[in-house]
C-alpha atoms as a PDB file:
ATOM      1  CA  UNK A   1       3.305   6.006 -28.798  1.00  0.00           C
ATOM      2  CA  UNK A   2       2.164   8.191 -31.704  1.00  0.00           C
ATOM      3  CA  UNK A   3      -1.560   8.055 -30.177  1.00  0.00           C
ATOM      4  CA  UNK A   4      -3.876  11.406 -29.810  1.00  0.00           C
ATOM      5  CA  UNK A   5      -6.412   9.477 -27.439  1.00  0.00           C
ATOM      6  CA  UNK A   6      -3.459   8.055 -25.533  1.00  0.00           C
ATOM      7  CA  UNK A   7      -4.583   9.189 -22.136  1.00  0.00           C
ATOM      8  CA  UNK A   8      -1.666   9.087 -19.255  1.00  0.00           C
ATOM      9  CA  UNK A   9      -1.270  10.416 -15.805  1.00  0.00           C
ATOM     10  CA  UNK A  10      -0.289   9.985 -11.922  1.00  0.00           C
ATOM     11  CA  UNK A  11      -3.296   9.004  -9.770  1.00  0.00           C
ATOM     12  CA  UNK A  12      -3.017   8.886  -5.723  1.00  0.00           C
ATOM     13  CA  UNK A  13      -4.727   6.441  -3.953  1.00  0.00           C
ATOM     14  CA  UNK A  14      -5.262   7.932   0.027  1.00  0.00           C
ATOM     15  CA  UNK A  15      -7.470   7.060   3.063  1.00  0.00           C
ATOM     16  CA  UNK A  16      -7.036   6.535   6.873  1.00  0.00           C
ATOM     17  CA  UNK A  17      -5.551   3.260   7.628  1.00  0.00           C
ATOM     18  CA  UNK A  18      -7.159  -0.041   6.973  1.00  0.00           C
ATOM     19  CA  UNK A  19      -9.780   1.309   4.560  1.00  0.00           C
ATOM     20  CA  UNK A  20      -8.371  -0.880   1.532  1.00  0.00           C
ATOM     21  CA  UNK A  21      -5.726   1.201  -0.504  1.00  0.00           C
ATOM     22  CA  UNK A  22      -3.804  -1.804  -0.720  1.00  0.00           C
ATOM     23  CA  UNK A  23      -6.410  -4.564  -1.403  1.00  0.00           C
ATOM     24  CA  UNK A  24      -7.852  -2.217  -3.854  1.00  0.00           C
ATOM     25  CA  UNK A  25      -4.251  -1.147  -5.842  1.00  0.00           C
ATOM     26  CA  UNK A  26      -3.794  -5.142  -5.770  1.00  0.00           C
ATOM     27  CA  UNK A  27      -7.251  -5.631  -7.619  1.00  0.00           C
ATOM     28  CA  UNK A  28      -7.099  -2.867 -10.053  1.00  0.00           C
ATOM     29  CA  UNK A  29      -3.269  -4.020 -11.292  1.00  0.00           C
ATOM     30  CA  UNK A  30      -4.676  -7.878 -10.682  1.00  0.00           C
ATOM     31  CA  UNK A  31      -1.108  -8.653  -8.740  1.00  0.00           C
ATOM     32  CA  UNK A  32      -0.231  -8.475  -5.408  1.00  0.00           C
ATOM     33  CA  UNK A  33       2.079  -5.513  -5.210  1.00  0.00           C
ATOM     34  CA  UNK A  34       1.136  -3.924  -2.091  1.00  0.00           C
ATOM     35  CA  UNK A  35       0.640  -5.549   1.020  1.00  0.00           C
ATOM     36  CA  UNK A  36      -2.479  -6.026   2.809  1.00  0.00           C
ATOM     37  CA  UNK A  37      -3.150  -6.514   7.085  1.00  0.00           C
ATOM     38  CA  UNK A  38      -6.264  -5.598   8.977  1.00  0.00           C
ATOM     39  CA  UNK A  39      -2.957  -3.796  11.569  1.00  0.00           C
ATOM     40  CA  UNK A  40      -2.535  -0.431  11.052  1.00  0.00           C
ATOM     41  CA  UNK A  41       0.865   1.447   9.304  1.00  0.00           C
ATOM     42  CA  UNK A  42       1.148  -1.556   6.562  1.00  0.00           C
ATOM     43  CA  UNK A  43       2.116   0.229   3.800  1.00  0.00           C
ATOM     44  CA  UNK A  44       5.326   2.335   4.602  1.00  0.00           C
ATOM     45  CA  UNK A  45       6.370   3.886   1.409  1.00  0.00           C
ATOM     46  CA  UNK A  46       4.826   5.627  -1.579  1.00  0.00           C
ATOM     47  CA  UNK A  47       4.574   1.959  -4.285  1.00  0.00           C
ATOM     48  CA  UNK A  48       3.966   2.857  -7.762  1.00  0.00           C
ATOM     49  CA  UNK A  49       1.826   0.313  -9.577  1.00  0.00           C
ATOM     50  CA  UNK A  50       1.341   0.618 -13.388  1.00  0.00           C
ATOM     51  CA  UNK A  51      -2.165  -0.191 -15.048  1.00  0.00           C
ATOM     52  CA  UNK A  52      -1.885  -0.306 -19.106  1.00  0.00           C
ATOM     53  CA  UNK A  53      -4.787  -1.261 -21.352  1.00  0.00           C
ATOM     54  CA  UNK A  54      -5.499   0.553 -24.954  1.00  0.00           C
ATOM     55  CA  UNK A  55      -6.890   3.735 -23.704  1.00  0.00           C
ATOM     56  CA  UNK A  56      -3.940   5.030 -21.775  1.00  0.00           C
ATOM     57  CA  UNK A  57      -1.398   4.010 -19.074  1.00  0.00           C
ATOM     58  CA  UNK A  58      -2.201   5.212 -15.334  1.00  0.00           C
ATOM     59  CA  UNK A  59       0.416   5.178 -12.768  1.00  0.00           C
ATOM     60  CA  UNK A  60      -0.870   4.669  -9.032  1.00  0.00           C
ATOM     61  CA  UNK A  61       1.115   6.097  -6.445  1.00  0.00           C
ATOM     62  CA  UNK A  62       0.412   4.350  -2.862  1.00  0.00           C
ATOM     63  CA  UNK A  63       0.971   6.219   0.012  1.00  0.00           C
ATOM     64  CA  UNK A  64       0.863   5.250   3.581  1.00  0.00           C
ATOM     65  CA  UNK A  65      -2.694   6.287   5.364  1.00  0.00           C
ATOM     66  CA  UNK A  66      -2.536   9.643   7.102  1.00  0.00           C
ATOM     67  CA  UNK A  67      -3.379   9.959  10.264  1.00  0.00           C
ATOM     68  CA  UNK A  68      -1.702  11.564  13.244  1.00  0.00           C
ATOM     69  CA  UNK A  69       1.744  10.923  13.848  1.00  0.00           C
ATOM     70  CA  UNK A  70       3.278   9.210  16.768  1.00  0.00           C
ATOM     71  CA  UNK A  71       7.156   9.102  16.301  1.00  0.00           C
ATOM     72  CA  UNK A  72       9.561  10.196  13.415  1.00  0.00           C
ATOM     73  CA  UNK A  73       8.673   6.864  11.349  1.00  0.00           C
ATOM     74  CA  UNK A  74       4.720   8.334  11.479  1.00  0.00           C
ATOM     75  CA  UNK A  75       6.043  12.124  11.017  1.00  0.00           C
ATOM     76  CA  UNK A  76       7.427  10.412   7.889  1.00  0.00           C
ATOM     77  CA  UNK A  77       4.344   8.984   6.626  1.00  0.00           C
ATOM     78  CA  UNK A  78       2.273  11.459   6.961  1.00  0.00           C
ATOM     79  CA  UNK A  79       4.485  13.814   5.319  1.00  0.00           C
ATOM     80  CA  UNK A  80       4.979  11.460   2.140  1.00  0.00           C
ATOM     81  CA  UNK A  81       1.012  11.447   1.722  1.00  0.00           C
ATOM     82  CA  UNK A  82       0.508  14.735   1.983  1.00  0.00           C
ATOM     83  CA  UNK A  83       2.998  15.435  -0.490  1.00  0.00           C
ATOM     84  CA  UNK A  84       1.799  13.835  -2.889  1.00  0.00           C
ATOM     85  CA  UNK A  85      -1.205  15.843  -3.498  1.00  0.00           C
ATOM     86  CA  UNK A  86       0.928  18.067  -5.700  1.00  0.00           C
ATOM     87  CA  UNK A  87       2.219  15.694  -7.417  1.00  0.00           C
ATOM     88  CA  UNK A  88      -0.407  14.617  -9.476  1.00  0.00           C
ATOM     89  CA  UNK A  89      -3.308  14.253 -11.562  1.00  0.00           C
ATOM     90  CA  UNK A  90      -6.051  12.570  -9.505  1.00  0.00           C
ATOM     91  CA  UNK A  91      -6.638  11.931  -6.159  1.00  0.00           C
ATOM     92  CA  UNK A  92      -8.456   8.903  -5.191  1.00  0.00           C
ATOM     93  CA  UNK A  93     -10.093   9.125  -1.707  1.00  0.00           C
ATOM     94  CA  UNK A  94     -11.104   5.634   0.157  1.00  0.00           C
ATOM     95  CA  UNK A  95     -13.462   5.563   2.507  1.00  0.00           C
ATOM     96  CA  UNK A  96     -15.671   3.216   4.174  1.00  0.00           C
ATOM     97  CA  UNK A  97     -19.476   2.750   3.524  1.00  0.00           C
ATOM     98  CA  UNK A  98     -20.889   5.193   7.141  1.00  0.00           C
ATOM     99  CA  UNK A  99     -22.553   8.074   7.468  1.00  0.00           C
ATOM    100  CA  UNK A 100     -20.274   8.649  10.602  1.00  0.00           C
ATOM    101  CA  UNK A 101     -17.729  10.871   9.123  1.00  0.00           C
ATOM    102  CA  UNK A 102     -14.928  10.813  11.894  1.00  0.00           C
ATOM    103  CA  UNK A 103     -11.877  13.326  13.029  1.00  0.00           C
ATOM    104  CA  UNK A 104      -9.308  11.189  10.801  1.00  0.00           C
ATOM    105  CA  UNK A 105     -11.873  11.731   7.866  1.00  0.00           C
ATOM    106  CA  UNK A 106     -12.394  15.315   9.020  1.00  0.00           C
ATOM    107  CA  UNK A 107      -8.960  15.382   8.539  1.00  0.00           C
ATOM    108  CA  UNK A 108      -8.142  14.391   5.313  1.00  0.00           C
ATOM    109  CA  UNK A 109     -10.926  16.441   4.131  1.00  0.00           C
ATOM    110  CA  UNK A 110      -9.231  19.803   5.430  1.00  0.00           C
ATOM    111  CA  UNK A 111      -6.249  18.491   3.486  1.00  0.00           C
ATOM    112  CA  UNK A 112      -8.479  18.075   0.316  1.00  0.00           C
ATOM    113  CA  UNK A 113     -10.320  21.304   0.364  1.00  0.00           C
ATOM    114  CA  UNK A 114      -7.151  23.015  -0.955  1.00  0.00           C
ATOM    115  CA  UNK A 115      -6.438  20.262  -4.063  1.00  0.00           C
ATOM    116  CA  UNK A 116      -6.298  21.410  -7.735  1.00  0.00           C
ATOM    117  CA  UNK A 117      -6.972  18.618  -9.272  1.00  0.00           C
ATOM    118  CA  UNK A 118     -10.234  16.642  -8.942  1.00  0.00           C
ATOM    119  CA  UNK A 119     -10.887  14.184  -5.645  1.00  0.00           C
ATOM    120  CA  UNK A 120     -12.939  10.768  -6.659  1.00  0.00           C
ATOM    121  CA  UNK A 121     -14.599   9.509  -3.897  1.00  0.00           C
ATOM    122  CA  UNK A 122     -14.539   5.591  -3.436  1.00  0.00           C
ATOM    123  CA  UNK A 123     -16.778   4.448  -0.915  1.00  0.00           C
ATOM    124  CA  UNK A 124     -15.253   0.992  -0.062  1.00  0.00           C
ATOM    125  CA  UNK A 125     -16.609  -2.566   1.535  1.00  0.00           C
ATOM    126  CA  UNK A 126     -19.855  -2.144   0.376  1.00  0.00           C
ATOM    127  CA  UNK A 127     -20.198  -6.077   0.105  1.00  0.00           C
ATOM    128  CA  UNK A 128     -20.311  -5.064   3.844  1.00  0.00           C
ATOM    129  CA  UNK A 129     -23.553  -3.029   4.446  1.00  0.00           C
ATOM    130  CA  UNK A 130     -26.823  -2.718   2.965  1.00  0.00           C
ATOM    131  CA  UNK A 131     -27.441  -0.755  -0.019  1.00  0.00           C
ATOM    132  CA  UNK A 132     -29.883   1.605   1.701  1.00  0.00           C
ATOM    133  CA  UNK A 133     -26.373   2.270   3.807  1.00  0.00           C
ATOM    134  CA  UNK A 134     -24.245   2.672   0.718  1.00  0.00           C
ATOM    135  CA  UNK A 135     -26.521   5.810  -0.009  1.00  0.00           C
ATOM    136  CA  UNK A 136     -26.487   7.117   2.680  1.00  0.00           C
ATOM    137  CA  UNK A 137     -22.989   7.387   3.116  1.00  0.00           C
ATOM    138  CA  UNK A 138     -22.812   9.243  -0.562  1.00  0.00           C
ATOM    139  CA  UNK A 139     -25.571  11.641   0.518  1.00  0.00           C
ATOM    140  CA  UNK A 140     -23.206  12.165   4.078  1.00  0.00           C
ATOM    141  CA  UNK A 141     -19.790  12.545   2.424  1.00  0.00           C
ATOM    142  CA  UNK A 142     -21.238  14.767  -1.075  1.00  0.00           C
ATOM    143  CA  UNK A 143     -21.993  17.370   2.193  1.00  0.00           C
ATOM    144  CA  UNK A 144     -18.442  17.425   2.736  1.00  0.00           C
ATOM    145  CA  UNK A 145     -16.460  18.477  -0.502  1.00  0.00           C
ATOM    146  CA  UNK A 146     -17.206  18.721  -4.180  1.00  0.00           C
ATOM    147  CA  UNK A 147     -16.332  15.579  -5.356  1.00  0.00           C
ATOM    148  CA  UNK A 148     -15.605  14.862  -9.206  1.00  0.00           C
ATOM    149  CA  UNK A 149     -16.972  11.459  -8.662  1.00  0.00           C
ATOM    150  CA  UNK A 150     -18.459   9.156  -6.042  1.00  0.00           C
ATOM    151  CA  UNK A 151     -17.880   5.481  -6.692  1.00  0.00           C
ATOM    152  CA  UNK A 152     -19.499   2.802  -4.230  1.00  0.00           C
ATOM    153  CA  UNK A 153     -17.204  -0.443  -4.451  1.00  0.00           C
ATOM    154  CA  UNK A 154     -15.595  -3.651  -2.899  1.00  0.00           C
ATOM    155  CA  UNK A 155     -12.006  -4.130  -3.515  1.00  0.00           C
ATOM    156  CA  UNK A 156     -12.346  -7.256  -1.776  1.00  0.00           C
ATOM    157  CA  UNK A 157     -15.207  -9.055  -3.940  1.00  0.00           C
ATOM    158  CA  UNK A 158     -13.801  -7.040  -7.366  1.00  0.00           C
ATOM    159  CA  UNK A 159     -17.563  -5.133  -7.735  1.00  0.00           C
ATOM    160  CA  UNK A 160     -17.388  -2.110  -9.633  1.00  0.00           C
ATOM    161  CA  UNK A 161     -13.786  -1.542  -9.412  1.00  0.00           C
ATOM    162  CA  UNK A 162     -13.973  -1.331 -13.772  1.00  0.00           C
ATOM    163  CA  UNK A 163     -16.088   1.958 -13.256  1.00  0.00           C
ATOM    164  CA  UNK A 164     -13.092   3.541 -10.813  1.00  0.00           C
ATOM    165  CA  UNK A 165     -10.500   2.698 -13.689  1.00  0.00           C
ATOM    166  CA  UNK A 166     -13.162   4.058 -16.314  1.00  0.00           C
ATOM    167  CA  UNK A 167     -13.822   7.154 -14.146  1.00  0.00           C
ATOM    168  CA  UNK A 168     -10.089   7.684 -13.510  1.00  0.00           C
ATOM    169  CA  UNK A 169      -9.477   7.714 -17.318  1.00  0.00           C
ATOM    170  CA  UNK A 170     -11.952  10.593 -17.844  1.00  0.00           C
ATOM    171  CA  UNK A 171     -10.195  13.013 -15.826  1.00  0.00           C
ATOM    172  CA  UNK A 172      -6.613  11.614 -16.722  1.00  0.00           C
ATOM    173  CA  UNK A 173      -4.912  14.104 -19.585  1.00  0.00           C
ATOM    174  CA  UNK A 174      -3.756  13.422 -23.316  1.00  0.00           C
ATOM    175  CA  UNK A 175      -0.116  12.022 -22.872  1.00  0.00           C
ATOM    176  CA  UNK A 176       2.122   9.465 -23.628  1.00  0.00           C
ATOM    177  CA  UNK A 177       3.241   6.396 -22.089  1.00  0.00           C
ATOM    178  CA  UNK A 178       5.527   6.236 -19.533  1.00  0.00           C
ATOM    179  CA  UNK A 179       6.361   2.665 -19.212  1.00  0.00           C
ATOM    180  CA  UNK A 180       6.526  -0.245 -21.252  1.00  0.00           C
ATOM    181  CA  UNK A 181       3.624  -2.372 -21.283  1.00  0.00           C
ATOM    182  CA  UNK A 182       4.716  -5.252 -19.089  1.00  0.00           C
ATOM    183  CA  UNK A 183       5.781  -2.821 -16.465  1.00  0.00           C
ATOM    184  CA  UNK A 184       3.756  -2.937 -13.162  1.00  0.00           C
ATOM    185  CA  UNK A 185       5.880  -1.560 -10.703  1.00  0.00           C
ATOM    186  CA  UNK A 186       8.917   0.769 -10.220  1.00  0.00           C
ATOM    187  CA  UNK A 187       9.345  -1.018  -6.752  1.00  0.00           C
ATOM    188  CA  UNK A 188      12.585  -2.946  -6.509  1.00  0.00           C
ATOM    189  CA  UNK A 189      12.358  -6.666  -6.434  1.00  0.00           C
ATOM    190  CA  UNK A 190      14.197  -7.268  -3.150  1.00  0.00           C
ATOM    191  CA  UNK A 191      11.842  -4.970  -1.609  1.00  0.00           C
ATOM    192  CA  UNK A 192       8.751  -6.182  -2.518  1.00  0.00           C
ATOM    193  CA  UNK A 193       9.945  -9.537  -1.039  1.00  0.00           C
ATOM    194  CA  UNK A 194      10.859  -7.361   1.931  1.00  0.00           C
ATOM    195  CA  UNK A 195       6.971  -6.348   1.965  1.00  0.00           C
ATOM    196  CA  UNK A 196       5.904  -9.763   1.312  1.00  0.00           C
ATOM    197  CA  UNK A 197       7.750 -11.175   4.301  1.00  0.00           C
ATOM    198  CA  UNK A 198       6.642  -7.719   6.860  1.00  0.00           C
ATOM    199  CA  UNK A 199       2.832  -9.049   5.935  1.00  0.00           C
ATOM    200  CA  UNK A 200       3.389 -12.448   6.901  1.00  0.00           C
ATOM    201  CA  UNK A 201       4.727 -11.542  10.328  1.00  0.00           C
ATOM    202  CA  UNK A 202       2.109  -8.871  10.336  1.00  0.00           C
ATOM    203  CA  UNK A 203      -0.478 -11.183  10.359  1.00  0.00           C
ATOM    204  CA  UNK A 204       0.970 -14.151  12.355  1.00  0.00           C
ATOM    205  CA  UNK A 205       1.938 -11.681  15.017  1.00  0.00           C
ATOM    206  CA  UNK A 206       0.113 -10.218  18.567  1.00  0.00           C
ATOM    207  CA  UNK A 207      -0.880  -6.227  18.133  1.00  0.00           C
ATOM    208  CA  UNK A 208       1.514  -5.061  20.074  1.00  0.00           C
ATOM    209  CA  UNK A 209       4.675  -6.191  18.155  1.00  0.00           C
ATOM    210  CA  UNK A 210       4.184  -5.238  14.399  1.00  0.00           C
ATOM    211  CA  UNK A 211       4.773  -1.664  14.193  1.00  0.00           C
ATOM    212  CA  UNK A 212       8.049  -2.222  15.138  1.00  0.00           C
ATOM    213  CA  UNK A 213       8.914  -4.046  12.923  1.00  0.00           C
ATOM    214  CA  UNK A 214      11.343  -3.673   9.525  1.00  0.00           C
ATOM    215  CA  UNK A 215      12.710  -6.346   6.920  1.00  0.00           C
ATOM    216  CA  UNK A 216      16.067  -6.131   5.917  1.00  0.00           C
ATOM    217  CA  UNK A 217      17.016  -8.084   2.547  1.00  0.00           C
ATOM    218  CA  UNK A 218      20.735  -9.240   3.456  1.00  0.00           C
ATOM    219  CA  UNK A 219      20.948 -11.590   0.247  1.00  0.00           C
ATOM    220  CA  UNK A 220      18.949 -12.275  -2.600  1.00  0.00           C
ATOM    221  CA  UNK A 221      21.057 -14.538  -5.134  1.00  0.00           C
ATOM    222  CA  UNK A 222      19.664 -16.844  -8.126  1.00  0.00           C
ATOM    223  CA  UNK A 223      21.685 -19.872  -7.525  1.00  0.00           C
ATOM    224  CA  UNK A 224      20.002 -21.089 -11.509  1.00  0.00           C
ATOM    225  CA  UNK A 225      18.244 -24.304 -12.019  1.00  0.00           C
ATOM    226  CA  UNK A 226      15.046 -22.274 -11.275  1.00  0.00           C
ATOM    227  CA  UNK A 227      16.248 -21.906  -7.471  1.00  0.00           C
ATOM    228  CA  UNK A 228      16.749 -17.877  -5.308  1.00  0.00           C
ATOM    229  CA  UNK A 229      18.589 -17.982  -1.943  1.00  0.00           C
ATOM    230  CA  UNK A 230      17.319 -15.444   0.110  1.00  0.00           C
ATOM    231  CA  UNK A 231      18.577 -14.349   3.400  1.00  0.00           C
ATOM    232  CA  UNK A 232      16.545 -11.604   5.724  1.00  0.00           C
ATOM    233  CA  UNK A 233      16.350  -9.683   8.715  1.00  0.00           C
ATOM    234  CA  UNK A 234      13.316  -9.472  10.414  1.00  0.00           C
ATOM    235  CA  UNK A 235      14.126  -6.097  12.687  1.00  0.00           C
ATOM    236  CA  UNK A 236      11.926  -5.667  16.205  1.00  0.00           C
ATOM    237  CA  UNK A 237      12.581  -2.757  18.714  1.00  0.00           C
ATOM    238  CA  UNK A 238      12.927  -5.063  21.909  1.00  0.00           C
ATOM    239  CA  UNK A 239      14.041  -8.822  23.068  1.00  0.00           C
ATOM    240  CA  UNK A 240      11.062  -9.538  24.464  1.00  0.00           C
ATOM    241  CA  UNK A 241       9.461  -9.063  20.915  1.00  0.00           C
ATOM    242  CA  UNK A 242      12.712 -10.741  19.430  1.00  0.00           C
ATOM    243  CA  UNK A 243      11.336 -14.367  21.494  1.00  0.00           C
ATOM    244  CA  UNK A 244       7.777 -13.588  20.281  1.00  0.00           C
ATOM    245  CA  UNK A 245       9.069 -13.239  16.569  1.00  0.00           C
ATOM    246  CA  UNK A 246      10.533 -17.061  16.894  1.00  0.00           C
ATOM    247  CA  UNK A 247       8.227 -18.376  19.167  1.00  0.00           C
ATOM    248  CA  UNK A 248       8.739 -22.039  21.063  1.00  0.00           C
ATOM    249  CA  UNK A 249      11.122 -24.011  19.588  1.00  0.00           C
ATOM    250  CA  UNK A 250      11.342 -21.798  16.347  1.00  0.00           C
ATOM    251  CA  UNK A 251       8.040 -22.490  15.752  1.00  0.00           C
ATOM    252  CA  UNK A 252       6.453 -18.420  14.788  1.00  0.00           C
ATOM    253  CA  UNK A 253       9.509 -18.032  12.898  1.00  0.00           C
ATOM    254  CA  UNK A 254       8.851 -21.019  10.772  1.00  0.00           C
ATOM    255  CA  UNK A 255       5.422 -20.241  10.768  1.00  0.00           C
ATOM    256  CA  UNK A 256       6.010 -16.811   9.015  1.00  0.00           C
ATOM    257  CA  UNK A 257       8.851 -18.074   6.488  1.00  0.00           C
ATOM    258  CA  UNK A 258       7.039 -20.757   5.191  1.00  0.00           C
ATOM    259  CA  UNK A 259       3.640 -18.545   4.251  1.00  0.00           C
ATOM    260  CA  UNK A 260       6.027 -15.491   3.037  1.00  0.00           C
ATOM    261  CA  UNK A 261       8.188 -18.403   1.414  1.00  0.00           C
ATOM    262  CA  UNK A 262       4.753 -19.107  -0.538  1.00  0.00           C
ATOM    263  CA  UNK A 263       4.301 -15.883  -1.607  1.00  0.00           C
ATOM    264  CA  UNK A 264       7.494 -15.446  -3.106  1.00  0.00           C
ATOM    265  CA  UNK A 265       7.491 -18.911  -5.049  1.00  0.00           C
ATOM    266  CA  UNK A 266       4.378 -17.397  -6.731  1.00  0.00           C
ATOM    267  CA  UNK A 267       5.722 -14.040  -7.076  1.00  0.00           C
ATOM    268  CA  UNK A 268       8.983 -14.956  -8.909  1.00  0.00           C
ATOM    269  CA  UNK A 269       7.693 -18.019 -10.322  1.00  0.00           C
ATOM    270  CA  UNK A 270      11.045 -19.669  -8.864  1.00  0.00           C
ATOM    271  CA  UNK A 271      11.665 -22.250  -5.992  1.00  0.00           C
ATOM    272  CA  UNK A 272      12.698 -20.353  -3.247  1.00  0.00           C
ATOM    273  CA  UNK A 273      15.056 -21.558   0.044  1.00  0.00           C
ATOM    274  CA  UNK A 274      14.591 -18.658   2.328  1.00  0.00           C
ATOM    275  CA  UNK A 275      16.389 -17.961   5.835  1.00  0.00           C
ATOM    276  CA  UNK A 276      15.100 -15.892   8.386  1.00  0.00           C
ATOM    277  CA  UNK A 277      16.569 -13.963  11.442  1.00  0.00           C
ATOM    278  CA  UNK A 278      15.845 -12.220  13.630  1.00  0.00           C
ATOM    279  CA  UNK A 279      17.808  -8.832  15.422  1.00  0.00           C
ATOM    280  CA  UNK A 280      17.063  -6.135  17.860  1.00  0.00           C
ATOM    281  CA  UNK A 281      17.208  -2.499  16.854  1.00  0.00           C
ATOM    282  CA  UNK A 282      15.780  -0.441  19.985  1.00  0.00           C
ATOM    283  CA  UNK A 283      13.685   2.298  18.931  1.00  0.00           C
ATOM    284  CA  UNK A 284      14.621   2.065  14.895  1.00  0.00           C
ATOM    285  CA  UNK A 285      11.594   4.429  14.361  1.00  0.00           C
ATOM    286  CA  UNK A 286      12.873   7.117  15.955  1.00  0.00           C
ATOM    287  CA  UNK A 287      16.491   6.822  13.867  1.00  0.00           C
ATOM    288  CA  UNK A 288      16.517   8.546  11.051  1.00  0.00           C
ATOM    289  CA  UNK A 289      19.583   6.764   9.976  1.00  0.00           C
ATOM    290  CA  UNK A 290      17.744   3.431  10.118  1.00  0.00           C
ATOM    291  CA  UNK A 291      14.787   4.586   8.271  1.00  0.00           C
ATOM    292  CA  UNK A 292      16.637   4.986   5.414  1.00  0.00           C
ATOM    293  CA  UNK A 293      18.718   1.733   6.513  1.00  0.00           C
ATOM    294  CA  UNK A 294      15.624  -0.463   5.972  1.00  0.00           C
ATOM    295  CA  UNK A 295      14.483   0.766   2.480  1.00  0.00           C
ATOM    296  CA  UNK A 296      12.756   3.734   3.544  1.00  0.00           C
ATOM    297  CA  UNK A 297      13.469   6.854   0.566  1.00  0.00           C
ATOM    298  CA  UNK A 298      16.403   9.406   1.663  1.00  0.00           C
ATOM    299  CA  UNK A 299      14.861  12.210   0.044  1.00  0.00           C
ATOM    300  CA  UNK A 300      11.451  12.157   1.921  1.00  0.00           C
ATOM    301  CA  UNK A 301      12.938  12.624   5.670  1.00  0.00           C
END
């Protein structure tokens, strides 16, 4: 694109956990790429999501919320968020609308003070506080690092999430496009039906059980006639979890196919006659060889 206001870059959305990366990355493309659960460690891999209007094209890069790691599956994590500060050309910091700025948010901010390219500050949820609140929480955060921007919003309710693409764009450089226009992810299908069916048991499931959990894609097959067989794995670490995942009679396992089932009809705007399993993987987290088994990128463990 022969364009010399064509403005193009890689933007990094980050936060602690639950703070709305995903809810927000899902708003600002206006699909559901990246999944969203109130349970910690939802997203598990770095998802680029493509937004492309007449100004310019700006790739967001996901990445899983830092925070302090656990087992080789959170070493991971961590790792792949942290790297990607180098890697591009805005950083986009969530937080949520307090004044209490805590040690994961302490944390993050140590990790910032050492960035070369500018931070924007989003200060999330604020269809959850006052506005009295909402300024207070700028005035408590601008104390600790020199923002480029501060931007109060709700990714939820969709208010003011314009200005974060229209702020984004002014600190984006001159470049050209890097996909085509129709483009909104680089994420494989298969996995992004993997994701789809992780959130459902994410949210149907006790606390305990879904960070153990992986989905494994075993067969994803267009049969025609506007029809995809698709056969997955739903991977816990112990049995006792296996008889929670499919419940009394079936019934949690039927429970979570039919809503991801949903989910995927609307995604591939297809019928879909999906099959779930169930297996038991002890301590998959802690195997590097099934990280990378269940979709997980070689080259970042």
């Amino acid at each position: 694109m022969e364009n010399q206001n064509y403005k193009s870059g890689f933007v990094t959305l980050i936060g602690r956990p639950n703070v709305g990366k995903s809810t927000l990355m899902n708003r600002l493309i206006g699909q559901k790429i990246a999944i969203t659960s109130k349970k910690p460690q939802t997203t598990r891999n770095r998802i680029q999501t493509v937004y492309t209007s007449e100004k310019g094209q700006i790739v967001f890069v996901d990445t899983p919320g830092i925070h302090k790691a656990k087992n080789k599956l959170g070493e991971y994590m961590v790792r792949v968020a942290e790297r990607t500060f180098d890697e591009v050309d805005v950083i986009l910091w969530l937080v949520e609308p307090t004044t209490f700025i805590g040690a994961g948010e302490q944390h993050i901010a140590r990790q910032l003070a050492g960035a070369r390219v500018p931070v924007i500050l989003v200060i999330n949820k604020t269809d959850a506080v006052k506005k009295e609140e909402i300024l207070k929480a700028i005035e408590a955060y601008r104390k600790l690092l020199d923002f480029a921007e501060i931007v109060p919003a709700s990714a939820l309710k969709g208010d003011n999430t314009d200005t974060i693409i229209d702020v984004i764009y002014q600190y984006l450089p001159y470049g050209p496009q890097f996909f085509d226009e129709d483009t909104i992810t680089d994420q494989p299908m298969r996995q992004i039906v993997a994701e789809l069916i992780r959130e459902k048991a994410l949210n149907s499931l006790d606390e305990e059980i879904p960070h153990g959990i992986a989905v494994s894609i075993e067969k994803m097959k267009d049969r025609g006639q506007n029809l995809v067989d698709i056969e997955a794995t739903i991977i816990c670490e112990r049995d006792s979890h296996k008889g929670i995942i499919i419940g009394k009679s079936g019934a949690m396992l039927k429970k979570i196919g039919s809503a991801a089932r949903y989910e995927i009809e609307k995604l591939l705007e297809k019928k879909v006659n999906l099959q779930l399993w169930v297996k038991v993987k002890k301590d998959w987290r802690d195997s590097d060889f099934l990280i990378k088994n269940f979709g997980y990128d070689k080259k970042e463990i």
